[in-house]
Protein backbone atom coordinates (compact mmCIF):
# COMPACT_ATOMS: atom_id res chain seq x y z
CA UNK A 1 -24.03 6.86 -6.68
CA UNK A 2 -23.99 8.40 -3.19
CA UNK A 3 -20.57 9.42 -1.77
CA UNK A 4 -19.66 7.68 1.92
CA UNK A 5 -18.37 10.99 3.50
CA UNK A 6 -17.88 8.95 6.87
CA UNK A 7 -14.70 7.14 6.35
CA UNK A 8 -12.19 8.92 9.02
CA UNK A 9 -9.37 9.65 7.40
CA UNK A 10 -5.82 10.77 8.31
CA UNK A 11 -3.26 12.81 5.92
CA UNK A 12 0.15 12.83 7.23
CA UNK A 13 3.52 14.44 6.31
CA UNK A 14 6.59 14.93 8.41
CA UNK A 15 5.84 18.46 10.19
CA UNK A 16 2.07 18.57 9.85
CA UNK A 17 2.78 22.03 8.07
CA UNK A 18 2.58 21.83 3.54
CA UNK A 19 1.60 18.62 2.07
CA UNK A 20 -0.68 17.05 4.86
CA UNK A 21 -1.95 20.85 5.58
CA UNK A 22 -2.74 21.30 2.41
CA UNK A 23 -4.74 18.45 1.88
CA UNK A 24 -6.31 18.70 5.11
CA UNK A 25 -8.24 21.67 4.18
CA UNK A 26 -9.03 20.68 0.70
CA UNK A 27 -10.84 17.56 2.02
CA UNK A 28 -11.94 19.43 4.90
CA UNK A 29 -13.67 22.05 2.29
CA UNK A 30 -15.02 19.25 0.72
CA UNK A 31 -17.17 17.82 3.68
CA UNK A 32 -14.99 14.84 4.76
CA UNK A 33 -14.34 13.59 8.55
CA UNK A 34 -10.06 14.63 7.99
CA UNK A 35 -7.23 14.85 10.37
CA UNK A 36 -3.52 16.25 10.09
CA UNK A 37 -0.29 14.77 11.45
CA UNK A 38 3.36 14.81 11.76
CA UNK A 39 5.44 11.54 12.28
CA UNK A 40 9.03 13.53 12.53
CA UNK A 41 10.32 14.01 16.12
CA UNK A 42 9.98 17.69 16.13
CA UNK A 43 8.77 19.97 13.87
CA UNK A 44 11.40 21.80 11.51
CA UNK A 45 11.42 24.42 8.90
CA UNK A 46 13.43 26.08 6.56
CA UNK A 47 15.48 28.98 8.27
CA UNK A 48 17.77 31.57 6.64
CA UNK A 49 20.19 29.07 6.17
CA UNK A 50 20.25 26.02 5.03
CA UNK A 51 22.32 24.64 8.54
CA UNK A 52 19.99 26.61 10.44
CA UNK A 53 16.28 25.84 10.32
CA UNK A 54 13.37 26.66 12.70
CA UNK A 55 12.77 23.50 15.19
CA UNK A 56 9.58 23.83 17.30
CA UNK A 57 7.50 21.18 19.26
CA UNK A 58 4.94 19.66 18.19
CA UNK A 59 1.99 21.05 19.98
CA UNK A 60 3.09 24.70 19.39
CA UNK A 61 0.41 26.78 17.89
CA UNK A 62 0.45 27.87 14.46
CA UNK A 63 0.17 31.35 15.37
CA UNK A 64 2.96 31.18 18.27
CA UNK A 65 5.14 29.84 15.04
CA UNK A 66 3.86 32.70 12.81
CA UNK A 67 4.78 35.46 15.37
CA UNK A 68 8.10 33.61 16.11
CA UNK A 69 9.05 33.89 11.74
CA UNK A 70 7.21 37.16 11.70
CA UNK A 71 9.62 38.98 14.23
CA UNK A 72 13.28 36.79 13.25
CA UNK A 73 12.41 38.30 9.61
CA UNK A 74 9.09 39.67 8.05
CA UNK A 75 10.19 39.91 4.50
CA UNK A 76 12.38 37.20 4.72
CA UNK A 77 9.59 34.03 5.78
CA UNK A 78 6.85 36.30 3.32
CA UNK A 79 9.20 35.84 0.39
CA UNK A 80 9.59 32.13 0.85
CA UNK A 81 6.05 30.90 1.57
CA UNK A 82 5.85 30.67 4.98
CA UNK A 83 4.06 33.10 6.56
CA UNK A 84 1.44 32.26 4.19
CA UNK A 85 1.24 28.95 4.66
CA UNK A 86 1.21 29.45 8.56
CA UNK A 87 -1.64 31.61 8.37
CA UNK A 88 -3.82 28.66 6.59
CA UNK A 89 -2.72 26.18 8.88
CA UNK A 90 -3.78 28.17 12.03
CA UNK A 91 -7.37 29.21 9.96
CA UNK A 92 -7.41 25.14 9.97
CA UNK A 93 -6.39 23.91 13.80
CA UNK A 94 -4.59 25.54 16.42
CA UNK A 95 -1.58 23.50 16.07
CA UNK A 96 0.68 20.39 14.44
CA UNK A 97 -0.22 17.51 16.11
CA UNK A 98 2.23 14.07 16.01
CA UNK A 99 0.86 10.83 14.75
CA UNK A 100 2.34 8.72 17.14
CA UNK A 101 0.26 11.04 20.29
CA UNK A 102 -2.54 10.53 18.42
CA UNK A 103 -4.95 7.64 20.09
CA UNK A 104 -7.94 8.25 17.79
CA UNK A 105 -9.03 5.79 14.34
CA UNK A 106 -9.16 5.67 11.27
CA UNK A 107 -10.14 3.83 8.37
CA UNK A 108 -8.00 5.76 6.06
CA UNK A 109 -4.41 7.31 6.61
CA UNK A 110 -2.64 8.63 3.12
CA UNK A 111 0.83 9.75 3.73
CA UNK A 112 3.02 11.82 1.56
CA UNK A 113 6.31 10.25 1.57
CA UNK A 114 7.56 6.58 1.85
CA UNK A 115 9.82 7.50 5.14
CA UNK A 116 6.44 9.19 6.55
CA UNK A 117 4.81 6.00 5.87
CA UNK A 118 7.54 3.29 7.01
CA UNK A 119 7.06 5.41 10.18
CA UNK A 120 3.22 4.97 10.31
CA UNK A 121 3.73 1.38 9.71
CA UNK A 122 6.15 0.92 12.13
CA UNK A 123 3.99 2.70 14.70
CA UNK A 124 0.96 0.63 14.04
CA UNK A 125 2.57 -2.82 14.37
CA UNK A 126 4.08 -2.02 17.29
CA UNK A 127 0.33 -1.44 19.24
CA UNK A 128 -1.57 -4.36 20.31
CA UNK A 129 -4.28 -4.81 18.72
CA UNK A 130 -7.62 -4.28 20.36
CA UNK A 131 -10.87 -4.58 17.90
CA UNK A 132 -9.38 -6.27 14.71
CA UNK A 133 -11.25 -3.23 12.80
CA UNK A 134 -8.86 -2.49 9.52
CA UNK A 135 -7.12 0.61 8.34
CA UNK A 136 -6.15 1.12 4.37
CA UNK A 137 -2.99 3.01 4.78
CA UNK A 138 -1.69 4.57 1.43
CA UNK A 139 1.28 6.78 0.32
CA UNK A 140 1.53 9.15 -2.82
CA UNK A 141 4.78 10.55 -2.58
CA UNK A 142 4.25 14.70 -3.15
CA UNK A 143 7.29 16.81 -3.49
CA UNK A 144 7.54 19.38 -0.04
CA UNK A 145 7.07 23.15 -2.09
CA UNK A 146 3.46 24.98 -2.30
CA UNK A 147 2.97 23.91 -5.68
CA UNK A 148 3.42 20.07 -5.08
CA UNK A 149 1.29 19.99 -1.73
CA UNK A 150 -1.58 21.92 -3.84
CA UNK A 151 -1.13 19.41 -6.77
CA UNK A 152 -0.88 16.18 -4.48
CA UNK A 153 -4.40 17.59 -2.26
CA UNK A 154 -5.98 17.33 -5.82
CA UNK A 155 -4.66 14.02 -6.43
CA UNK A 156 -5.48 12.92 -2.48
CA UNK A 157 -9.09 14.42 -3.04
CA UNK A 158 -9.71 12.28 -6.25
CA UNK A 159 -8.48 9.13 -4.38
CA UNK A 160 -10.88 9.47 -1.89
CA UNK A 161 -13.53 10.57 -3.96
CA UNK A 162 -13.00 7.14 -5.67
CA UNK A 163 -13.11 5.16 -2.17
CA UNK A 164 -15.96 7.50 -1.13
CA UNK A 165 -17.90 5.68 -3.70
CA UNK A 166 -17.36 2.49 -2.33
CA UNK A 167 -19.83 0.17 -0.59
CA UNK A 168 -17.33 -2.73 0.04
CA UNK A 169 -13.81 -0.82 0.25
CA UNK A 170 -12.20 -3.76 1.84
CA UNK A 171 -13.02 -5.99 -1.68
CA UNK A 172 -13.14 -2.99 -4.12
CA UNK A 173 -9.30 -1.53 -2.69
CA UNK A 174 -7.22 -3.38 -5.69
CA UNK A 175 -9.22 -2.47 -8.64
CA UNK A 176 -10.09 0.84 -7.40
CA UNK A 177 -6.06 1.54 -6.64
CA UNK A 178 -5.08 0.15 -10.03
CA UNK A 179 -7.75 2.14 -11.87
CA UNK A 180 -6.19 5.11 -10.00
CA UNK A 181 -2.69 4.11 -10.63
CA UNK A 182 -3.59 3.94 -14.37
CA UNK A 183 -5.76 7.25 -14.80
CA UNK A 184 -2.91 9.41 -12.66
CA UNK A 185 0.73 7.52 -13.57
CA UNK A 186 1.13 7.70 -9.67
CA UNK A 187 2.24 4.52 -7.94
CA UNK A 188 0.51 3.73 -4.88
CA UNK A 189 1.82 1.99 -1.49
CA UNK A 190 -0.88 -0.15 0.30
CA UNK A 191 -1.00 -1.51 3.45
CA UNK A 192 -4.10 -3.11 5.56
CA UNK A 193 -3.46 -3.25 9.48
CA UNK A 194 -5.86 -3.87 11.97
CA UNK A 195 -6.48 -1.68 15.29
């Protein structure tokens, strides 16, 4: 069975810096037409303390956000993750880019947490729509630590893989998300809007 690797898909998370990251570049890796977003106003994370965490723009280069950890404290961000993870990100895009500034399609968006996807919801109902052409917008919720984001771009992967496979997405989506469902013990949101 051939594998559609045309659908245009779009992974978001909060910051656009672990989970939707993460997954980017595993689908990316694996030949498909991806995209990463944020849907938080600004993007935040940890600092030293837990009152106190890094806020940036989005828009701000990954490496501008690197040098900014790298020189506030070295050991500090290396210990926790995040100097690493930076450095993927910017071998990925230049920087985290907002959903809601984002004018492109697609016919797939997976998001990573039910308040990232009430947001994505939100945003598309309130656009007109233009060309009635549908988007299957899912959430798996993934826990926000290295290990989770790497688990959940596994589990992302094999739910596209499954859609890839497709010829008739739009009549296959139920079946295909309850086999899913079964095989992974994940519950699935689903929503179908129209751009």
């Amino acid at each position: 069975m051939s594998i559609n690797n045309s659908f245009a898909i779009a992974v978001v998370c909060s910051s656009n810096m672990n989970r939707s990251m993460e997954a980017h570049n595993f689908l990316a890796k694996k030949g498909f037409n991806v995209r990463s977003f944020g849907t938080g106003e600004r993007v935040k994370l940890p600092g030293t303390a837990i009152d106190k965490p890094n806020i940036y723009e989005f828009g701000t280069p990954y490496d501008t956000i690197y040098n900014d950890l790298a020189t506030k404290d070295k050991q500090y961000y290396t210990q926790n993750g995040l100097l690493h993870m930076l450095d993927r990100n910017r071998r990925i895009k230049k920087c985290p880019e907002r959903f809601q500034e984002c004018s492109d399609k697609f016919d797939i968006i997976i998001t990573v947490e039910e308040r990232v996807y009430d947001q994505v919801l939100e945003y598309m109902e309130s656009k007109d729509t233009q060309d009635n052409r549908p988007v299957h917008i899912f959430n798996v919720n993934i826990e926000d630590n290295h290990e989770e984001a790497l688990m959940g771009a596994f589990l992302i992967a094999d739910m596209i893989n499954m859609m890839a496979k497709s010829n008739d997405l739009d009549n296959d989506i139920d079946e295909l998300l309850h086999e899913f469902e079964s095989r992974r013990h994940k519950d699935i949101l689903h929503s179908v809007l129209f751009y």
